[in-house]
N, C-alpha and C. Protein backbone atom coordinates (compact mmCIF):
# COMPACT_ATOMS: atom_id res chain seq x y z
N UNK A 1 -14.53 -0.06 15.91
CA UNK A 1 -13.52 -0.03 14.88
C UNK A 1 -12.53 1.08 15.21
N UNK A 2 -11.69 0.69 15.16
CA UNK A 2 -9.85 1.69 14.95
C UNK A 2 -9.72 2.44 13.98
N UNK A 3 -9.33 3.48 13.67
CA UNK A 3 -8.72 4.11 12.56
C UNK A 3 -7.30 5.11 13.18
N UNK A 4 -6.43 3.90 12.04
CA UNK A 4 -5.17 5.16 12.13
C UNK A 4 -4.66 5.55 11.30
N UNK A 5 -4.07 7.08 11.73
CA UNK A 5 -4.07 8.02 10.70
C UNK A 5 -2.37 8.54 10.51
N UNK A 6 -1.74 8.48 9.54
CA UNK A 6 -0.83 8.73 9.85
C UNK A 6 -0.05 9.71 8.53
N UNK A 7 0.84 10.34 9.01
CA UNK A 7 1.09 11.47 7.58
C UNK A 7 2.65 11.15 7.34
N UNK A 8 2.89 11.56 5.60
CA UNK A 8 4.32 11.22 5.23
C UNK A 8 4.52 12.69 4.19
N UNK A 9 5.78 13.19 3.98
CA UNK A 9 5.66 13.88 2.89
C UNK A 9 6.78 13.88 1.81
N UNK A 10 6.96 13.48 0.85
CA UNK A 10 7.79 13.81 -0.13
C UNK A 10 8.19 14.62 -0.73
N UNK A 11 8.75 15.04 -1.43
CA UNK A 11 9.60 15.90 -2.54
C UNK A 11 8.56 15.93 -3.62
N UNK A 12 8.69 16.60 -4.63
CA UNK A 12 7.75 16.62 -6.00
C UNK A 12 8.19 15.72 -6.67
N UNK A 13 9.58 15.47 -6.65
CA UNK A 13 10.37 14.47 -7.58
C UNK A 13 10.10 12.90 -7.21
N UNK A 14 10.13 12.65 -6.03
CA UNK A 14 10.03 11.57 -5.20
C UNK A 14 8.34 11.24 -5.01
N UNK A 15 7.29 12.05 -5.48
CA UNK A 15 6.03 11.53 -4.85
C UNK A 15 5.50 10.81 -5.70
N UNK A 16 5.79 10.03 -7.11
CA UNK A 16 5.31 9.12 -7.87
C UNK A 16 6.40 7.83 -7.62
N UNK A 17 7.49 8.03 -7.60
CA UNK A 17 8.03 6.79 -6.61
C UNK A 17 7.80 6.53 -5.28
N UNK A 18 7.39 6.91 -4.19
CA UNK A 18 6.86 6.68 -2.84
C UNK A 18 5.49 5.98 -3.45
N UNK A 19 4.31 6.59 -3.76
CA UNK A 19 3.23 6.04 -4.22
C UNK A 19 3.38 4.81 -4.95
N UNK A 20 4.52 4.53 -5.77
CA UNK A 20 4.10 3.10 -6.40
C UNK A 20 4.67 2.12 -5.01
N UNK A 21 5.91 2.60 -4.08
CA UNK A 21 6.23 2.01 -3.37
C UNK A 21 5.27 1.45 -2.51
N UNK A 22 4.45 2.44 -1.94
CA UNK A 22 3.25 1.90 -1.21
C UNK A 22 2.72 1.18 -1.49
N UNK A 23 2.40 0.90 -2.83
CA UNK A 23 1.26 -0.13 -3.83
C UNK A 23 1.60 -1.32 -3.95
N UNK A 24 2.76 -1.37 -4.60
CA UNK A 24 3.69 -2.48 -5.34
C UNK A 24 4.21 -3.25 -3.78
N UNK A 25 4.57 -2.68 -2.88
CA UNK A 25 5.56 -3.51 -1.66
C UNK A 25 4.87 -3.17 -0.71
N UNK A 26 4.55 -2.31 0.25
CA UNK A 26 4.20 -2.09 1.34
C UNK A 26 2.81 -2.42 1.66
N UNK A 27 1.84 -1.91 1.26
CA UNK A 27 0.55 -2.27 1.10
C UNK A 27 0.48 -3.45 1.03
N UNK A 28 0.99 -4.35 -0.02
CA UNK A 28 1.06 -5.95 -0.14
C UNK A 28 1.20 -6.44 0.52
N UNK A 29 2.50 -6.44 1.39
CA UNK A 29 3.34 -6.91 2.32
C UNK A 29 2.17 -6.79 3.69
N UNK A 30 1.65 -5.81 3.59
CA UNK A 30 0.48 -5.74 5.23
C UNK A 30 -0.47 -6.95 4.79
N UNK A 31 -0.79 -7.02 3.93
CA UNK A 31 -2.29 -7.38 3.39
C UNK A 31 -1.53 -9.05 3.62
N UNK A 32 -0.45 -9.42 3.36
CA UNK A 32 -0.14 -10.75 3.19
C UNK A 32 -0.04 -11.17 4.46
N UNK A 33 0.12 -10.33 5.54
CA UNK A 33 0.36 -10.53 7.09
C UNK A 33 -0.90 -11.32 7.47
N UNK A 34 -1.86 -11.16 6.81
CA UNK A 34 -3.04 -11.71 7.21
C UNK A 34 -3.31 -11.33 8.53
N UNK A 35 -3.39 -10.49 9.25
CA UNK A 35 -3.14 -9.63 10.90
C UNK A 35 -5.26 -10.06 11.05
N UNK A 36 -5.41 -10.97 11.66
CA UNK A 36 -6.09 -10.66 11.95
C UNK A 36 -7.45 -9.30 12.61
N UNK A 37 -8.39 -9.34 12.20
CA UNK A 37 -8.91 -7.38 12.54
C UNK A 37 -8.69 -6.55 12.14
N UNK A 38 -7.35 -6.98 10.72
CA UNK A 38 -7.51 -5.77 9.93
C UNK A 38 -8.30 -6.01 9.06
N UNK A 39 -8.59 -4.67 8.65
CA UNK A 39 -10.16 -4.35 7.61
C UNK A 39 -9.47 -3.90 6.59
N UNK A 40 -8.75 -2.70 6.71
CA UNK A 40 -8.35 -1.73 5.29
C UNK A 40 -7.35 -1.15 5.90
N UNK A 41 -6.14 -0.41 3.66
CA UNK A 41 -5.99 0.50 4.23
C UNK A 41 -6.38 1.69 2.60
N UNK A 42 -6.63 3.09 3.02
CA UNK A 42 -6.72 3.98 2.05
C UNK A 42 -5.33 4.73 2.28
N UNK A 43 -5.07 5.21 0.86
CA UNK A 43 -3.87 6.13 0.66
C UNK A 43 -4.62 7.13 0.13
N UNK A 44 -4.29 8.40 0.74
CA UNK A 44 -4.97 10.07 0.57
C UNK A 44 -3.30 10.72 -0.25
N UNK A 45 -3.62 11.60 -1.33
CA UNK A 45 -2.48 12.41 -1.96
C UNK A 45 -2.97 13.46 -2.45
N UNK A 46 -2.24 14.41 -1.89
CA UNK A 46 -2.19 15.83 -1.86
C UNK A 46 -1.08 16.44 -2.21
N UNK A 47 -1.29 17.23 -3.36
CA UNK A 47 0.68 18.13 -3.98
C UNK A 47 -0.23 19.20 -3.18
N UNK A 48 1.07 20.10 -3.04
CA UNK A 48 1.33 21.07 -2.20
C UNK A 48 2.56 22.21 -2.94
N UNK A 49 2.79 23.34 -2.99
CA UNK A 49 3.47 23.96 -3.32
C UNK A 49 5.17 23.82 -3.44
N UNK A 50 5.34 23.25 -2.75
CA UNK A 50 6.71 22.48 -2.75
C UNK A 50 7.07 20.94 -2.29
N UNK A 51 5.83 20.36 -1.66
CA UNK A 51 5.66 18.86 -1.49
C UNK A 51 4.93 18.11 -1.79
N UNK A 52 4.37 16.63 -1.80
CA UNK A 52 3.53 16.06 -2.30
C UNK A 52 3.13 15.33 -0.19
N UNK A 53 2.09 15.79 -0.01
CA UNK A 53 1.60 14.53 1.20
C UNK A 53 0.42 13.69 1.00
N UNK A 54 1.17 12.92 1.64
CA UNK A 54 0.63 11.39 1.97
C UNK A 54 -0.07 10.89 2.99
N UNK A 55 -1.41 10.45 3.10
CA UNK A 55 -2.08 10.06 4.52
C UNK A 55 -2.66 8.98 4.08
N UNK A 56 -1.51 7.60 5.42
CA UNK A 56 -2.48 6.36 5.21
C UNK A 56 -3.76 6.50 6.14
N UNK A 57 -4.35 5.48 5.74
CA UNK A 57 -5.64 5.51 6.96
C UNK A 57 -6.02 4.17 7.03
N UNK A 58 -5.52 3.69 8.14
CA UNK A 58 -5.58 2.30 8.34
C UNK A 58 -7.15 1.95 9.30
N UNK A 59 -7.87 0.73 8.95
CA UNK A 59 -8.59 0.40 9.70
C UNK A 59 -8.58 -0.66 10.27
N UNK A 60 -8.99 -1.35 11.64
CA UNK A 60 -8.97 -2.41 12.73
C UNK A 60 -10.26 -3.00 12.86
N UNK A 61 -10.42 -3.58 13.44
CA UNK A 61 -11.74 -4.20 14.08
C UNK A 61 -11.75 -3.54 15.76
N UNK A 62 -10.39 -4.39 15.77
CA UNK A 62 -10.03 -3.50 17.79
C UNK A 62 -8.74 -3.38 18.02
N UNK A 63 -8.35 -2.70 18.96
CA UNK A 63 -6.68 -2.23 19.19
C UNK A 63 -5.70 -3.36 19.32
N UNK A 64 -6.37 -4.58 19.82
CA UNK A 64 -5.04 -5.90 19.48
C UNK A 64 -4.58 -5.92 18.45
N UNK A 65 -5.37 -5.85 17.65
CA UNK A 65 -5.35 -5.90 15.75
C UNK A 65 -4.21 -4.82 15.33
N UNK A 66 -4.68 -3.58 15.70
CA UNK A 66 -3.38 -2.53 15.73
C UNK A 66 -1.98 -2.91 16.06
N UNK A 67 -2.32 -3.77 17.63
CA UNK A 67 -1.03 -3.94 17.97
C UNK A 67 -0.34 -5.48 17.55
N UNK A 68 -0.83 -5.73 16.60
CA UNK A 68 -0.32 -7.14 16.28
C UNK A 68 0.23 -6.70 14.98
N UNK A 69 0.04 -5.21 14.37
CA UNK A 69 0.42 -4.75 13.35
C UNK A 69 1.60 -3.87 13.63
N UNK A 70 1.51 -2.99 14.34
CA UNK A 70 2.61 -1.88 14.78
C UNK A 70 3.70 -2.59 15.56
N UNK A 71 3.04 -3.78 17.05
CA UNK A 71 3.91 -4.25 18.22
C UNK A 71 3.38 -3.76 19.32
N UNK A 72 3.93 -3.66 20.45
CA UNK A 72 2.87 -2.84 21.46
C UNK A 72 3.20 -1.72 21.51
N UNK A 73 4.19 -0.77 21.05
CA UNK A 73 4.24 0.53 21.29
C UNK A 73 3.48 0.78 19.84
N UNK A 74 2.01 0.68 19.73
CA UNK A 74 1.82 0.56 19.03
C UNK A 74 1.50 2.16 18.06
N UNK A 75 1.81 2.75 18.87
CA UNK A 75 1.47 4.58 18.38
C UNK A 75 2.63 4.76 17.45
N UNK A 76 3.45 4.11 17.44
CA UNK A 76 4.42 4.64 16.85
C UNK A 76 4.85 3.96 15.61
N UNK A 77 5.17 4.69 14.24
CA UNK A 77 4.65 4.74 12.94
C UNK A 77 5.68 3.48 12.88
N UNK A 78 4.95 2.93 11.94
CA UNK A 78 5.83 2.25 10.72
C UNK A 78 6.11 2.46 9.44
N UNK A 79 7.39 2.48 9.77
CA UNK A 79 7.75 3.44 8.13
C UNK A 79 8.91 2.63 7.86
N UNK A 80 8.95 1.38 6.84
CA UNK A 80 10.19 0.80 6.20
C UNK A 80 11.38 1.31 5.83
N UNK A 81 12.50 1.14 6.24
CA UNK A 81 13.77 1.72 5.53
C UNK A 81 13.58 2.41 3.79
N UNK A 82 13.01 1.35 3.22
CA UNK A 82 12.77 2.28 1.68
C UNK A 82 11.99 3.03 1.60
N UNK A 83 10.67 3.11 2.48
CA UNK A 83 10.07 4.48 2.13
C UNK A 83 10.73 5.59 2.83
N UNK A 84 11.90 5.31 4.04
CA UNK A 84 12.27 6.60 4.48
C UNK A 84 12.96 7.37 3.94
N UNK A 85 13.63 6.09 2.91
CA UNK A 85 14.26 7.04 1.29
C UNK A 85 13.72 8.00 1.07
N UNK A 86 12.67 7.95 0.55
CA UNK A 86 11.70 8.95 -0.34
C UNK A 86 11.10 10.12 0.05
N UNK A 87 10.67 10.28 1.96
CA UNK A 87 10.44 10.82 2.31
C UNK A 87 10.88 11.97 3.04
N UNK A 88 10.49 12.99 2.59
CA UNK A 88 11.25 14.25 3.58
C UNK A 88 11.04 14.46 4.86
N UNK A 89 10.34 14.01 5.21
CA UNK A 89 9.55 14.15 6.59
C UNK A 89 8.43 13.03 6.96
N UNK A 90 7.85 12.92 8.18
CA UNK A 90 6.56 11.84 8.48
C UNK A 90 6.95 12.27 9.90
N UNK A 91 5.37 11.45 10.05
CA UNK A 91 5.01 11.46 11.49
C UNK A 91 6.06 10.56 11.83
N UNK A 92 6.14 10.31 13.19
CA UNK A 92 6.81 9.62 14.54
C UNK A 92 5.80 8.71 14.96
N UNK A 93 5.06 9.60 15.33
CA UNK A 93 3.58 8.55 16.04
C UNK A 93 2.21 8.43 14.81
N UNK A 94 1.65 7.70 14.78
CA UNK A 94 0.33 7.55 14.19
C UNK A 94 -1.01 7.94 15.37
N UNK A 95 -1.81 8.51 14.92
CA UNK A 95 -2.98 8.90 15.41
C UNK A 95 -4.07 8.00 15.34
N UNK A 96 -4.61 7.37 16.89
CA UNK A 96 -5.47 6.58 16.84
C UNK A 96 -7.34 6.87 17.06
N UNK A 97 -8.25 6.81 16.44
CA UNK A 97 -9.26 7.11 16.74
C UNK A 97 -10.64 6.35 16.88
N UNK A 98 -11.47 5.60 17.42
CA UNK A 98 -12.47 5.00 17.55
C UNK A 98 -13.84 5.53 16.47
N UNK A 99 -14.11 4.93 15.52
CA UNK A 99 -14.72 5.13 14.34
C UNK A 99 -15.82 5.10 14.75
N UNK A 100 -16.89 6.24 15.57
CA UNK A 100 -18.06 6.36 15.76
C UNK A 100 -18.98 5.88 14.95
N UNK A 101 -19.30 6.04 13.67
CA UNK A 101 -20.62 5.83 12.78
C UNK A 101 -19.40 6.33 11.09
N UNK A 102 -20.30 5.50 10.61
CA UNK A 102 -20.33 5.69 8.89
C UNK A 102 -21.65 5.31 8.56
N UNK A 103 -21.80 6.34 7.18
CA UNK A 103 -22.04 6.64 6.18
C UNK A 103 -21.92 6.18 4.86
N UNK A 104 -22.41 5.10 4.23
CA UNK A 104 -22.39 4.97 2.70
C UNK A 104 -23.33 5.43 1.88
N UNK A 105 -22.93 6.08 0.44
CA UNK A 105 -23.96 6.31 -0.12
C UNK A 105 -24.09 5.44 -1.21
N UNK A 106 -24.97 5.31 -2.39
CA UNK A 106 -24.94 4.66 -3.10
C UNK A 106 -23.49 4.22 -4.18
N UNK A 107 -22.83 5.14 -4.54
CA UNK A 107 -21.43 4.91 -5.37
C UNK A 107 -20.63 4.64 -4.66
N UNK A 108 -19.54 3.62 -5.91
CA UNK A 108 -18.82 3.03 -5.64
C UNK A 108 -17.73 3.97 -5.43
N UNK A 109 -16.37 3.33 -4.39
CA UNK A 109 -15.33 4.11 -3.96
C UNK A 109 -14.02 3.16 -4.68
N UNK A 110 -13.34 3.78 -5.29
CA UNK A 110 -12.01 2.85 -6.00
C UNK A 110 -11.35 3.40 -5.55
């Protein structure tokens, strides 16, 4: 399994509009791709003293899957024209990593 990791950051003003953006359009929009090998994705949010960041964390089955999602340069982020609205900054590239072992425990994760 794949995991990629990738970071965005907003404004204080802007980080409850980016977040619904993700939800409402972007997120959807992957999930409707039907991309074969994809598994998931989680959204991580963190305020910060003057910003709000954002880390998706996308998961694969195997790196075709990635690249049938990104294209073949596949390191390099996708970030829609409207979320670049919102954002003050983001990665360039996404970070790819081979998901050694997990861990579940009994509770549920929402």
């Amino acid at each position: 399994m794949i995991a990629r990791i990738w970071h965005g950051y907003t404004t204080l003003s802007d980080a409850d509009a980016y977040e619904a953006l993700l939800r409402e359009e972007i997120f959807k929009g992957i999930v409707n791709k039907k991309i074969a090998g994809f598994i998931g994705i989680q959204l991580l949010r963190r305020t910060l003293a003057e910003e709000v960041e954002f880390i998706t964390l996308m998961h694969f089955d195997h790196l075709q899957a990635v690249k049938d999602f990104a294209g073949p340069d596949y390191e390099k982020a996708v970030v829609p024209e409207a979320a670049q609205k919102l954002l003050k900054r983001f990665d360039a590239q996404s970070q790819h990593y081979q998901v050694m072992d997990t861990l579940q425990g009994e509770a549920t994760i929402k």
